[in-house]
Protein backbone atom coordinates (compact mmCIF):
# COMPACT_ATOMS: atom_id res chain seq x y z
CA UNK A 1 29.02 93.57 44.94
CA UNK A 2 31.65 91.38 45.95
CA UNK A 3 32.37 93.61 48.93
CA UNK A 4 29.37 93.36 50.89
CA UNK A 5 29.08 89.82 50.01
CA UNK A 6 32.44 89.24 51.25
CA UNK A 7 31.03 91.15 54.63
CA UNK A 8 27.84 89.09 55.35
CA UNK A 9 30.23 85.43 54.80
CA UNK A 10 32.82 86.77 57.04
CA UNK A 11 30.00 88.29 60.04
CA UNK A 12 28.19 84.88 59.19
CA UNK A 13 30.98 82.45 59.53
CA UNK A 14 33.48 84.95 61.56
CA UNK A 15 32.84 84.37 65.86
CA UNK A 16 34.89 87.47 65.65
CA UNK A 17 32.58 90.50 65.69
CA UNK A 18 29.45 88.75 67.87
CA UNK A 19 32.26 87.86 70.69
CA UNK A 20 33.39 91.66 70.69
CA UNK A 21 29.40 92.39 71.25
CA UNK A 22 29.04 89.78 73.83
CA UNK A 23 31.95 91.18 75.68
CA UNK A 24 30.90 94.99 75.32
CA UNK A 25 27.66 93.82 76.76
CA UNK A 26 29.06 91.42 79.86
CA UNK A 27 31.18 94.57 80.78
CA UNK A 28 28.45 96.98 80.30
CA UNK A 29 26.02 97.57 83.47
CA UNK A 30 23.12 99.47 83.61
CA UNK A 31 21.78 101.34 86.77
CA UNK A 32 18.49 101.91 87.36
CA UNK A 33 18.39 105.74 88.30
CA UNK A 34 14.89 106.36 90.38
CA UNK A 35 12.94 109.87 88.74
CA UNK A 36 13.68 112.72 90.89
CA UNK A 37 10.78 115.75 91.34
CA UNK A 38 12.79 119.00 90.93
CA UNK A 39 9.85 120.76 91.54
CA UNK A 40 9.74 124.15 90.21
CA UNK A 41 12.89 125.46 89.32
CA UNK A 42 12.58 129.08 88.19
CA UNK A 43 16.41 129.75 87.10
CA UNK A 44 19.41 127.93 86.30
CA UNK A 45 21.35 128.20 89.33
CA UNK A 46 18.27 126.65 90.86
CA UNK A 47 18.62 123.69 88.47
CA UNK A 48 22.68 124.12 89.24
CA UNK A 49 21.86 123.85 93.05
CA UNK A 50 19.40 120.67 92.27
CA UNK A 51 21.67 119.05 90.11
CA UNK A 52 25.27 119.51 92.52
CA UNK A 53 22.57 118.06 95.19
CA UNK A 54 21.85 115.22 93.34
CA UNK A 55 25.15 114.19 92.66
CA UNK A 56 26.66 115.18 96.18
CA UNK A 57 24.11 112.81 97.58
CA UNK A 58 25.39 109.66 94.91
CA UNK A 59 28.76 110.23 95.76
CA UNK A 60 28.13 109.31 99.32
CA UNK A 61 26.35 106.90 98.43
CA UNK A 62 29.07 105.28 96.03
CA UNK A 63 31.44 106.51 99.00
CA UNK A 64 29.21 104.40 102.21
CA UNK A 65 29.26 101.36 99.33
CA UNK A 66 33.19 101.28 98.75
CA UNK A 67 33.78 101.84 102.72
CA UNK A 68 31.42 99.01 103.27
CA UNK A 69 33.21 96.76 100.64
CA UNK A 70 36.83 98.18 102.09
CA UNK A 71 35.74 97.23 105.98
CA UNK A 72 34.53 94.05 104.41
CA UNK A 73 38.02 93.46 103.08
CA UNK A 74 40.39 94.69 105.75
CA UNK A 75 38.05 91.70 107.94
CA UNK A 76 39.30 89.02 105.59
CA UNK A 77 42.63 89.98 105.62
CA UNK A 78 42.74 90.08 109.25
CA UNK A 79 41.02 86.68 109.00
CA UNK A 80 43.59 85.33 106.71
CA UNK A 81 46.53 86.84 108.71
CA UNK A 82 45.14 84.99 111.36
CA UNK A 83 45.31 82.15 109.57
CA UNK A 84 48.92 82.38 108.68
CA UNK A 85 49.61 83.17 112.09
CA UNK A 86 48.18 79.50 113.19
CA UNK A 87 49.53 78.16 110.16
CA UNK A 88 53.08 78.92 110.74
CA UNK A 89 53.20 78.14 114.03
CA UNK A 90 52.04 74.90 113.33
CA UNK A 91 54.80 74.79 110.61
CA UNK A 92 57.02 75.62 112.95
CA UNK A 93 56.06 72.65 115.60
CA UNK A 94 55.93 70.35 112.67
CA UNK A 95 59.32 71.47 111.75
CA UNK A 96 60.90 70.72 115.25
CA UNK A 97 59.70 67.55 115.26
CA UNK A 98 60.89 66.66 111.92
CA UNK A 99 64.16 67.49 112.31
CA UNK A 100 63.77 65.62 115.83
CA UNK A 101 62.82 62.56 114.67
CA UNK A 102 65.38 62.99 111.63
CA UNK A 103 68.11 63.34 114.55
CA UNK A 104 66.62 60.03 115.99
CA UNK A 105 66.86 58.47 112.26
CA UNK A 106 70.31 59.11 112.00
CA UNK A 107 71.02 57.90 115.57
CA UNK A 108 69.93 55.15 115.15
CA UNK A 109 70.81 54.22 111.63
CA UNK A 110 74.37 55.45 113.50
CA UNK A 111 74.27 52.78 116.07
CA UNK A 112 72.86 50.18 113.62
CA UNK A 113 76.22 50.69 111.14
CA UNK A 114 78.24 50.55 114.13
CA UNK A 115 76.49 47.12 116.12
CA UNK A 116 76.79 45.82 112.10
CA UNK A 117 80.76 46.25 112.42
CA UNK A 118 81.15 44.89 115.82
CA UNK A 119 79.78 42.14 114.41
CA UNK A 120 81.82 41.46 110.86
CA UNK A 121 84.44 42.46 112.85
CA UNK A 122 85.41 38.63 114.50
CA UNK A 123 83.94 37.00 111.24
CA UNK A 124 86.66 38.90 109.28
CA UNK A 125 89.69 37.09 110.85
CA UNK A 126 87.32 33.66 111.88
CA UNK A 127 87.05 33.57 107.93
CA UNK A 128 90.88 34.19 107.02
CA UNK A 129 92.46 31.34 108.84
């Protein structure tokens, strides 16, 4: 008695088993399959023949839906290539002109130093005597 007591507490209080459900159901999909009229089928290659027809004919359906979806994605990646194309060319400009300007930095921080010198330079013996 304790067992199935044990059971309803632990489905009751346990999120375990009703998120396993929830997740069976989220991943499961239905289709919606229209009725097809065989008509009369008198033997059962007939219903062989019907049935290889039926499934040839959802197969290229399944097969226009992927190439639709694949054509769909080859158009965003050449989109995104694209993209990167513009991107790292603009990179690229950016780049130049960093290292441009960091050449002009350095120049100047260069000539700075050295106009800085010039100038302790006659203080240096003005001060010792």
């Amino acid at each position: 008695m304790s067992g199935p007591g044990n059971k309803r507490a632990a489905g009751d209080g346990g999120s375990g088993p009703p998120e396993k459900k929830l997740s069976r159901e989220e991943k499961t999909t239905t289709t919606l399959i229209e009725p097809i009229r065989l008509g009369g089928i008198s033997s059962t290659e007939e219903m062989d023949l019907k049935v290889l027809q039926f499934k040839n004919k959802k197969l290229a359906e399944r097969l226009e839906q992927r190439q639709a979806c694949e054509d769909e994605l080859r158009e965003r990646i050449e989109k995104l290539e694209k993209r990167q194309a513009t991107d790292d060319a603009t990179l690229l400009i950016v780049n130049r002109y960093w290292a441009q300007l960091d050449e002009t930095v350095e120049a100047l921080l260069r000539c700075h130093e050295s106009q800085g010198e010039l100038s302790s330079a006659p203080e240096a013996p003005g001060t010792q005597e």
